[in-house]
PDB file of N, CA and C in Angstrom:
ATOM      1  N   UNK A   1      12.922  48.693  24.765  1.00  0.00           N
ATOM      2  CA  UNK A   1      11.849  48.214  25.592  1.00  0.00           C
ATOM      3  C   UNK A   1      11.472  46.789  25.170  1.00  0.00           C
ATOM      4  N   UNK A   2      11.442  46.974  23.914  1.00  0.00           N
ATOM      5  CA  UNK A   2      11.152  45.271  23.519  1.00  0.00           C
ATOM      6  C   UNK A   2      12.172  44.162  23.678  1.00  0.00           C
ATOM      7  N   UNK A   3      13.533  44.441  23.708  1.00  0.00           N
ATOM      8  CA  UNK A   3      14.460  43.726  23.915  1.00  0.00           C
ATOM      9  C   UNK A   3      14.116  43.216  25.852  1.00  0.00           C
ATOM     10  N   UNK A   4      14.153  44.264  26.282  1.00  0.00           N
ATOM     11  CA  UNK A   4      13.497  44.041  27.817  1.00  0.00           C
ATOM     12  C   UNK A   4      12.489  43.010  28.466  1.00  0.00           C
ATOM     13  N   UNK A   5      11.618  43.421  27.407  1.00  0.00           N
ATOM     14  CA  UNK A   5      10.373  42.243  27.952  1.00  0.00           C
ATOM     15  C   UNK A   5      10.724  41.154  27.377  1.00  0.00           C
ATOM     16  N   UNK A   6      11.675  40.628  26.500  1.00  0.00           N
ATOM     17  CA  UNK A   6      11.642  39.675  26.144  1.00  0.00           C
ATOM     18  C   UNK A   6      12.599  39.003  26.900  1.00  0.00           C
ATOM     19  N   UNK A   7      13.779  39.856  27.501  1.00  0.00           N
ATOM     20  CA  UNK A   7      14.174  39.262  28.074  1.00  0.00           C
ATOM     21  C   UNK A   7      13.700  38.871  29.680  1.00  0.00           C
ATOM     22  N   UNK A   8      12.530  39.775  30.324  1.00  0.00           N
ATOM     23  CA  UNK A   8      12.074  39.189  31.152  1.00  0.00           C
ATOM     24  C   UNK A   8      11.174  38.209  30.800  1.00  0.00           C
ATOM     25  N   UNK A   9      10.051  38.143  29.831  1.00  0.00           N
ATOM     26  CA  UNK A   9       9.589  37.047  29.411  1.00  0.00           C
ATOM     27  C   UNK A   9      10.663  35.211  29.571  1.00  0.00           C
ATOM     28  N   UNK A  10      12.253  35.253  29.526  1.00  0.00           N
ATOM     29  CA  UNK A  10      12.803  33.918  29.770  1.00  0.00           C
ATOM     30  C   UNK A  10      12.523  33.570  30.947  1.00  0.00           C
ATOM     31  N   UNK A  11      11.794  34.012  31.973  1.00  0.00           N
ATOM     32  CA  UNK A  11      11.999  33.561  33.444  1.00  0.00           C
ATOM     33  C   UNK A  11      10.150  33.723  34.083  1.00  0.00           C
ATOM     34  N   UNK A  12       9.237  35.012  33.392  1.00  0.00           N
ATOM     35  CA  UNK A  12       8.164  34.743  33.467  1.00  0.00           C
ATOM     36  C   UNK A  12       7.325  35.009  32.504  1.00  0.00           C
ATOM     37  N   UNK A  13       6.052  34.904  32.769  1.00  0.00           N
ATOM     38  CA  UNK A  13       5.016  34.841  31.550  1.00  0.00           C
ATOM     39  C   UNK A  13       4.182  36.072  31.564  1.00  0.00           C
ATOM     40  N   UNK A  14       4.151  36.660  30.026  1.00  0.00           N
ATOM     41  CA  UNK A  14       3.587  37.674  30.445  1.00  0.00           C
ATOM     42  C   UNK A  14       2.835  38.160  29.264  1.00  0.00           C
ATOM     43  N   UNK A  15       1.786  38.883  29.334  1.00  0.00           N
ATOM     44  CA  UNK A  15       0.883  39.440  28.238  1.00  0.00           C
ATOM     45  C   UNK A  15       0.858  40.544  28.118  1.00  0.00           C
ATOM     46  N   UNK A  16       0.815  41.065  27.039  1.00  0.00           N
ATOM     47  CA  UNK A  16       1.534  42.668  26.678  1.00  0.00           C
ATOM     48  C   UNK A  16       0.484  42.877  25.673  1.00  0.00           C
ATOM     49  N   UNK A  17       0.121  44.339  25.750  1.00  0.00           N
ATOM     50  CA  UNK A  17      -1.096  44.445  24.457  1.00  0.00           C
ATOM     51  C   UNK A  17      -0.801  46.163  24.567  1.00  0.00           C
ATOM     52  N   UNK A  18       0.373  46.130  22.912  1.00  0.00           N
ATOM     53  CA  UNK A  18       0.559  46.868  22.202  1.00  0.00           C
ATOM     54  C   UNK A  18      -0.161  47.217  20.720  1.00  0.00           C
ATOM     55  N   UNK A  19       0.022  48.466  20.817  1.00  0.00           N
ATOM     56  CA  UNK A  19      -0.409  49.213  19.385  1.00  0.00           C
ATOM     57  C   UNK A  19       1.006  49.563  18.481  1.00  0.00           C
ATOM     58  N   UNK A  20       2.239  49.316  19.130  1.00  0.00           N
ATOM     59  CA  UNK A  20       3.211  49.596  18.338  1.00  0.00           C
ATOM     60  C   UNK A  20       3.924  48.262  17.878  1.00  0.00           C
ATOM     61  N   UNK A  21       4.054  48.793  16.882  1.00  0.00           N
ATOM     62  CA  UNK A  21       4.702  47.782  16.107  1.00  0.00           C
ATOM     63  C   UNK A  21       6.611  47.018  16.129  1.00  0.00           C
ATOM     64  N   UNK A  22       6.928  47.817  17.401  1.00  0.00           N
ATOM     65  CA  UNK A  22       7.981  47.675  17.401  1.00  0.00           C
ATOM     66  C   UNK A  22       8.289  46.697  18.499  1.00  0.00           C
ATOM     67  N   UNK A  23       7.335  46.843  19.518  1.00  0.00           N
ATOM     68  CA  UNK A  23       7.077  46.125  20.916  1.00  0.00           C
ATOM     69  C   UNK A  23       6.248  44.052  20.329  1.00  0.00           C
ATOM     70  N   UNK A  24       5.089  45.011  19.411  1.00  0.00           N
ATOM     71  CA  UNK A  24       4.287  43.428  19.183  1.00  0.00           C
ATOM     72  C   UNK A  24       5.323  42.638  18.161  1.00  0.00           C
ATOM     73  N   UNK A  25       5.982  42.999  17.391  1.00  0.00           N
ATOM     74  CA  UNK A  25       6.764  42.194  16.197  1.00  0.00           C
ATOM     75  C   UNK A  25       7.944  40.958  17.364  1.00  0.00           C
ATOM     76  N   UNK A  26       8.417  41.536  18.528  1.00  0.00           N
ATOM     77  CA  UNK A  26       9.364  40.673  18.439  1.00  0.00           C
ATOM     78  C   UNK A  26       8.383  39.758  19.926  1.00  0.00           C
ATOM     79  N   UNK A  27       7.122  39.630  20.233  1.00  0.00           N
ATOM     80  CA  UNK A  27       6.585  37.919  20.759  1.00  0.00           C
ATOM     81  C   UNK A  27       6.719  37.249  20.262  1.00  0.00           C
ATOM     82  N   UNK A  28       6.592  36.311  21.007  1.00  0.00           N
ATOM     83  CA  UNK A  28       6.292  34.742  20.525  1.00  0.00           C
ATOM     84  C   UNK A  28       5.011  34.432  19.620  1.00  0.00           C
ATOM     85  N   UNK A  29       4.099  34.612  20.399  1.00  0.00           N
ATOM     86  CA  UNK A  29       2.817  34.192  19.960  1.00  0.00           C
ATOM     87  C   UNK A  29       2.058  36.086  19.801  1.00  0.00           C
ATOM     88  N   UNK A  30       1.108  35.893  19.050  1.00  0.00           N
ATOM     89  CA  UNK A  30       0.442  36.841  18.228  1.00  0.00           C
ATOM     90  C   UNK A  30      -1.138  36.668  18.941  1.00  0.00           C
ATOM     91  N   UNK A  31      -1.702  37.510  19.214  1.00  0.00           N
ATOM     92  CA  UNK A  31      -3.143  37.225  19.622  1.00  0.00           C
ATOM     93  C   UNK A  31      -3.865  38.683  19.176  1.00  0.00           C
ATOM     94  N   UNK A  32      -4.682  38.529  18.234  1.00  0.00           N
ATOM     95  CA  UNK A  32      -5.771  39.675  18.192  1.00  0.00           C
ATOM     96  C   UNK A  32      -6.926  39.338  19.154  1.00  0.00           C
ATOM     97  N   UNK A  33      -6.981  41.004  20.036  1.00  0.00           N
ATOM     98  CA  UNK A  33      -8.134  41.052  21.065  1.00  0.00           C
ATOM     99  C   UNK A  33      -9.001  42.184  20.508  1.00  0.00           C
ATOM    100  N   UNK A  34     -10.292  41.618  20.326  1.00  0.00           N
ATOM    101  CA  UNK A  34     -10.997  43.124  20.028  1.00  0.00           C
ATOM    102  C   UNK A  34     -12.901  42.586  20.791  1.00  0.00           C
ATOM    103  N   UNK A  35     -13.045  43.661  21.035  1.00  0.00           N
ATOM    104  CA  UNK A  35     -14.527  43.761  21.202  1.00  0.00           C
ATOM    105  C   UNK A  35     -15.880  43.574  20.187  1.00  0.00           C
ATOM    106  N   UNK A  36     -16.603  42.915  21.219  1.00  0.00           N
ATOM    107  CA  UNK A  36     -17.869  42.175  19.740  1.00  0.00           C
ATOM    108  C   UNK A  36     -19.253  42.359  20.310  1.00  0.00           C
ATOM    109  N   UNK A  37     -20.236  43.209  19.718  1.00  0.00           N
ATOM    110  CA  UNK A  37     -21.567  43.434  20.674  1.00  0.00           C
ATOM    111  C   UNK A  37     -22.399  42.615  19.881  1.00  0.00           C
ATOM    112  N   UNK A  38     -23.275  41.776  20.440  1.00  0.00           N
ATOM    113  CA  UNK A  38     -24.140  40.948  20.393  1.00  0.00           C
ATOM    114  C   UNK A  38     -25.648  41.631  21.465  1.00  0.00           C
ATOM    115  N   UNK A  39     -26.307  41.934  20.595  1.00  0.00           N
ATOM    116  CA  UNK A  39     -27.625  42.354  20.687  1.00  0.00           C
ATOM    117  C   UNK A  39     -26.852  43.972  21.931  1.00  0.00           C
ATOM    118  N   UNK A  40     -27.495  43.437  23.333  1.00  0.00           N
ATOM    119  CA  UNK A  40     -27.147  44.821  23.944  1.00  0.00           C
ATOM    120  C   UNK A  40     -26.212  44.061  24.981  1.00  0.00           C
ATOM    121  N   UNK A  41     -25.088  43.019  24.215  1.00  0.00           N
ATOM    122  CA  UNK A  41     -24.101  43.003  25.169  1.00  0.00           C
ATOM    123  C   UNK A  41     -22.605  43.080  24.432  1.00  0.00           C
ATOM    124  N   UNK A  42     -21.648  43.417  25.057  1.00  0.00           N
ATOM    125  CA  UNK A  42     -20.342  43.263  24.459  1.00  0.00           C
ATOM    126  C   UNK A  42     -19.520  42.429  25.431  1.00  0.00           C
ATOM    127  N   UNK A  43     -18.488  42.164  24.362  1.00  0.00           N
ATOM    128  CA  UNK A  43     -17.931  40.588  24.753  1.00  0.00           C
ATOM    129  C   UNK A  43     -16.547  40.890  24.349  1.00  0.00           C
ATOM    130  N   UNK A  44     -15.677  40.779  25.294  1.00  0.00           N
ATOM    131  CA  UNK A  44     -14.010  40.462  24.725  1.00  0.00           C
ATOM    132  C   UNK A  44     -13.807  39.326  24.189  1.00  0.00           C
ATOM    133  N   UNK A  45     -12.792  39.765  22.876  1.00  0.00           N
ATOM    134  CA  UNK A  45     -12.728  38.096  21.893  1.00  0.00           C
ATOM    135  C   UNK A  45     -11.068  38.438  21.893  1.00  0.00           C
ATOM    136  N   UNK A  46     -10.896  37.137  22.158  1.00  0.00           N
ATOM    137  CA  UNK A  46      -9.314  36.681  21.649  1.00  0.00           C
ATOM    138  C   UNK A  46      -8.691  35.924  20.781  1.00  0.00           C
ATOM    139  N   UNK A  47      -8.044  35.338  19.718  1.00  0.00           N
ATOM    140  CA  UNK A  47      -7.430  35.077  18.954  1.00  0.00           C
ATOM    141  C   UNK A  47      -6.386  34.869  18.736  1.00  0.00           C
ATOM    142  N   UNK A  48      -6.191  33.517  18.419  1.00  0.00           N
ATOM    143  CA  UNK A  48      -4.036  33.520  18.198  1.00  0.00           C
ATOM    144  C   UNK A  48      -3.854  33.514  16.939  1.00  0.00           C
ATOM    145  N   UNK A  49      -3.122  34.077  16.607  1.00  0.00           N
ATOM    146  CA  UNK A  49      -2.919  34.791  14.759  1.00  0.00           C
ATOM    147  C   UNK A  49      -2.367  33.325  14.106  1.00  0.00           C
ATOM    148  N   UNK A  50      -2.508  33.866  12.978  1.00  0.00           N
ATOM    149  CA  UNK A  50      -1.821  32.159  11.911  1.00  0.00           C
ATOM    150  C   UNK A  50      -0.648  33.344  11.621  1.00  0.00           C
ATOM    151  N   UNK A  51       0.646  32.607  11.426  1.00  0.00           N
ATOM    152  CA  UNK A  51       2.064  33.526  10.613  1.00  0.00           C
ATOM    153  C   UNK A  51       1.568  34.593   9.643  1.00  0.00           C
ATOM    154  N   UNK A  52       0.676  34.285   8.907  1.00  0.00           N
ATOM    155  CA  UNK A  52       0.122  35.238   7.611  1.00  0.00           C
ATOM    156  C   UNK A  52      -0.358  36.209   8.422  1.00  0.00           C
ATOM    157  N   UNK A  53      -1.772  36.494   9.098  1.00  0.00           N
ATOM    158  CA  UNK A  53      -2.205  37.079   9.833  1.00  0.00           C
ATOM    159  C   UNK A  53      -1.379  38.084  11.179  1.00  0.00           C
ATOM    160  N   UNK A  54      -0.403  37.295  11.534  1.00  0.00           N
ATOM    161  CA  UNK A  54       0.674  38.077  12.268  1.00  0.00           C
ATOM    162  C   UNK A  54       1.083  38.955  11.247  1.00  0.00           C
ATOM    163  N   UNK A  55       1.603  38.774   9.740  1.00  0.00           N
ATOM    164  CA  UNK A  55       2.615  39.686   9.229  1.00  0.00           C
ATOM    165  C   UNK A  55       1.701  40.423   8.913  1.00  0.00           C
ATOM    166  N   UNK A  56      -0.203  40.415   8.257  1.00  0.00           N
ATOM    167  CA  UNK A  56      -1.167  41.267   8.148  1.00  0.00           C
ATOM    168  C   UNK A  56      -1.404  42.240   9.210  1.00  0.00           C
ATOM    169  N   UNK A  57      -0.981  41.933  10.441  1.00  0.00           N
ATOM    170  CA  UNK A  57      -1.179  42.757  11.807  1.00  0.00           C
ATOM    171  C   UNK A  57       0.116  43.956  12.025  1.00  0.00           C
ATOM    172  N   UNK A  58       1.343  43.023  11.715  1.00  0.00           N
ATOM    173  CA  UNK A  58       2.287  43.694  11.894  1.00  0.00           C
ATOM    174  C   UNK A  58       1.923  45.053  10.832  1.00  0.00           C
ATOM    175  N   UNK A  59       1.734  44.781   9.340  1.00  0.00           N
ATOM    176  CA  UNK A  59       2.261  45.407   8.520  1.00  0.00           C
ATOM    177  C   UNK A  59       1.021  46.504   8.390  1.00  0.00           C
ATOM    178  N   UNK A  60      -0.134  46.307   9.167  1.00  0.00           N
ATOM    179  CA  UNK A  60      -1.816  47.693   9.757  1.00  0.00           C
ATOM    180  C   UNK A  60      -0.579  48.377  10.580  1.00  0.00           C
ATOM    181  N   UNK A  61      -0.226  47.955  11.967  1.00  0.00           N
ATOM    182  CA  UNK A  61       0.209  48.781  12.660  1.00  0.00           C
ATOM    183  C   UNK A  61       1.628  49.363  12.406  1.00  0.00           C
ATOM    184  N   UNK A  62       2.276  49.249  11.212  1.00  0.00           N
ATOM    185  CA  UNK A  62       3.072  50.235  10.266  1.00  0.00           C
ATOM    186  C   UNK A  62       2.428  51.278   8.799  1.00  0.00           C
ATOM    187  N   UNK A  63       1.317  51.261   8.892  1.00  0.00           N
ATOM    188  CA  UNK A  63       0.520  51.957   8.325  1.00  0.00           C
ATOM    189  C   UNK A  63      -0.246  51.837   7.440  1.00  0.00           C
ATOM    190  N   UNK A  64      -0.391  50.136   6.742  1.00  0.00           N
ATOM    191  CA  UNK A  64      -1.524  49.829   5.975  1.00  0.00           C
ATOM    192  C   UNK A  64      -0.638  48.263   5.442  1.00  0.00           C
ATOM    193  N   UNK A  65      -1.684  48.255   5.046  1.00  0.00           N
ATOM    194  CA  UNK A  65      -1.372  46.299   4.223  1.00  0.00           C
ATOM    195  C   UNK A  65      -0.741  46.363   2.838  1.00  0.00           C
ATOM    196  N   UNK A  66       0.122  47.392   2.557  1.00  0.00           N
ATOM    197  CA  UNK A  66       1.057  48.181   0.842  1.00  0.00           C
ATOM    198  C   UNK A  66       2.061  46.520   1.316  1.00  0.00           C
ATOM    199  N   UNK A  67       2.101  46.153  -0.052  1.00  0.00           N
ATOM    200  CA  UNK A  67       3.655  45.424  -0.306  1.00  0.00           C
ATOM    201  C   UNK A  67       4.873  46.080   0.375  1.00  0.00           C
ATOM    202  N   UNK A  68       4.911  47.189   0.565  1.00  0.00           N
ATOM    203  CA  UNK A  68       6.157  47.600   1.459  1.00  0.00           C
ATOM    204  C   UNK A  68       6.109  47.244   2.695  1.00  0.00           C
ATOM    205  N   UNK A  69       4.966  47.567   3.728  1.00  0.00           N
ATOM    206  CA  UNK A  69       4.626  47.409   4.719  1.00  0.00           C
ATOM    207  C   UNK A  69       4.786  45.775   5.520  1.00  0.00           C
ATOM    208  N   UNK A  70       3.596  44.999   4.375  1.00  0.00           N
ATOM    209  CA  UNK A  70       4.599  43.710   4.433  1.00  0.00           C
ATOM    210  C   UNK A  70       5.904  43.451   4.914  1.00  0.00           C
ATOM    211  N   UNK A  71       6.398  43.627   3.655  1.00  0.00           N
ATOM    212  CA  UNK A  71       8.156  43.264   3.491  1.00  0.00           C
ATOM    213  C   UNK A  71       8.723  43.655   4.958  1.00  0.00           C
ATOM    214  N   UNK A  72       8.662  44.991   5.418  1.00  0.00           N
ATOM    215  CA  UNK A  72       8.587  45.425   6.330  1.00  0.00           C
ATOM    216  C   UNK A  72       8.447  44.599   7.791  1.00  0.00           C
ATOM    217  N   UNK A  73       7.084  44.162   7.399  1.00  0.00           N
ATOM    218  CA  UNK A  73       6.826  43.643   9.314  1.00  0.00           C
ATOM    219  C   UNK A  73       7.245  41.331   9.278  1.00  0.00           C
ATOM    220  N   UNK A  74       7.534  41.727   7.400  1.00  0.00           N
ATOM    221  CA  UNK A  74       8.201  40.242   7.589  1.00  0.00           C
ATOM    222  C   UNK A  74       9.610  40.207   7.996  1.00  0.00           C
ATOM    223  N   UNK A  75      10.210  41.272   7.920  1.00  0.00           N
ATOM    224  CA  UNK A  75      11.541  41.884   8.210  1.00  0.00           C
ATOM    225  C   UNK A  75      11.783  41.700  10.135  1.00  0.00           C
ATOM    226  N   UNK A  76      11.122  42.213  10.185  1.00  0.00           N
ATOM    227  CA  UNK A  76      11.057  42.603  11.786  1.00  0.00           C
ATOM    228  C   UNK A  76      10.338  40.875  12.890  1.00  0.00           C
ATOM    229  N   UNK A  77       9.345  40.294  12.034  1.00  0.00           N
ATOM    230  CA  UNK A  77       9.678  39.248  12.827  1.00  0.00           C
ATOM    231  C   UNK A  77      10.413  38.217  12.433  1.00  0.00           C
ATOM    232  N   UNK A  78      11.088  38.258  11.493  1.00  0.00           N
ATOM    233  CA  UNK A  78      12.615  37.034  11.180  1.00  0.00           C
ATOM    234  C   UNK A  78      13.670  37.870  12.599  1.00  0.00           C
ATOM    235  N   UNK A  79      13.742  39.194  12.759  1.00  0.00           N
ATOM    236  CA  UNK A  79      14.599  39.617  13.242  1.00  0.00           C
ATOM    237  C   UNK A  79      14.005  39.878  14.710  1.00  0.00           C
ATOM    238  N   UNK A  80      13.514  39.077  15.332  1.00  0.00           N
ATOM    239  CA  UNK A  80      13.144  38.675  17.061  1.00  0.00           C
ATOM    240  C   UNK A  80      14.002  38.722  17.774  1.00  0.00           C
ATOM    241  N   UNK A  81      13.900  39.159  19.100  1.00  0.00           N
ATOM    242  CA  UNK A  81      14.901  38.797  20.189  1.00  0.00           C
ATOM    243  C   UNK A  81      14.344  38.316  21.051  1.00  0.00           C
ATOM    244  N   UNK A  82      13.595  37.158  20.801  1.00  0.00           N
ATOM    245  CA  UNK A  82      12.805  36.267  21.586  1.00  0.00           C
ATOM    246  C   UNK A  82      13.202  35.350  21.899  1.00  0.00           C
ATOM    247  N   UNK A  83      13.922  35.033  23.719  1.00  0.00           N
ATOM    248  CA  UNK A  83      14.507  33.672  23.938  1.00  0.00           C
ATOM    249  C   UNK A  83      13.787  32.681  23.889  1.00  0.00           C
ATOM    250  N   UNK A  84      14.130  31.191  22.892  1.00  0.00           N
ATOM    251  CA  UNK A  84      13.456  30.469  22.236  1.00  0.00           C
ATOM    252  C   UNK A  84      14.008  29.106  23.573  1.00  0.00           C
TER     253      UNK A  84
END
């Protein structure tokens, strides 16, 4: 599936908002979206990750921030199939 979108991603643009780690590792760009309540309102927030913060994201949604996990989600985005 991830090989898929990426390869439709060469021709259009598209935003994908996964919880798996197998789908988010091989984008381009990294964006944390989460919700933020301010008094009695809530607000969608978006974010484009720094490289560190991508491999901190990758390596939560493989099951925690362990030195393995790391290694792990630094593994997986050297190894992209993202047409550049």
């Amino acid at each position: 599936m991830a090989r898929s979108i990426a390869a439709l991603s060469a021709s259009h643009q598209l935003l994908c908002i996964s919880h798996l780690h197998q789908i988010a590792s091989q984008a381009s760009h990294h964006y944390h979206v989460f919700k933020e309540t301010k008094g009695d309102r809530t607000f969608t927030r978006v974010v484009r990750l720094t490289e560190k913060e991508k491999i901190d994201e990758i390596a939560r949604m493989l099951g925690g921030e362990t030195d393995i996990a790391r290694k792990h989600a630094e593994e997986l985005l050297k190894k992209r199939h993202v047409p550049r």
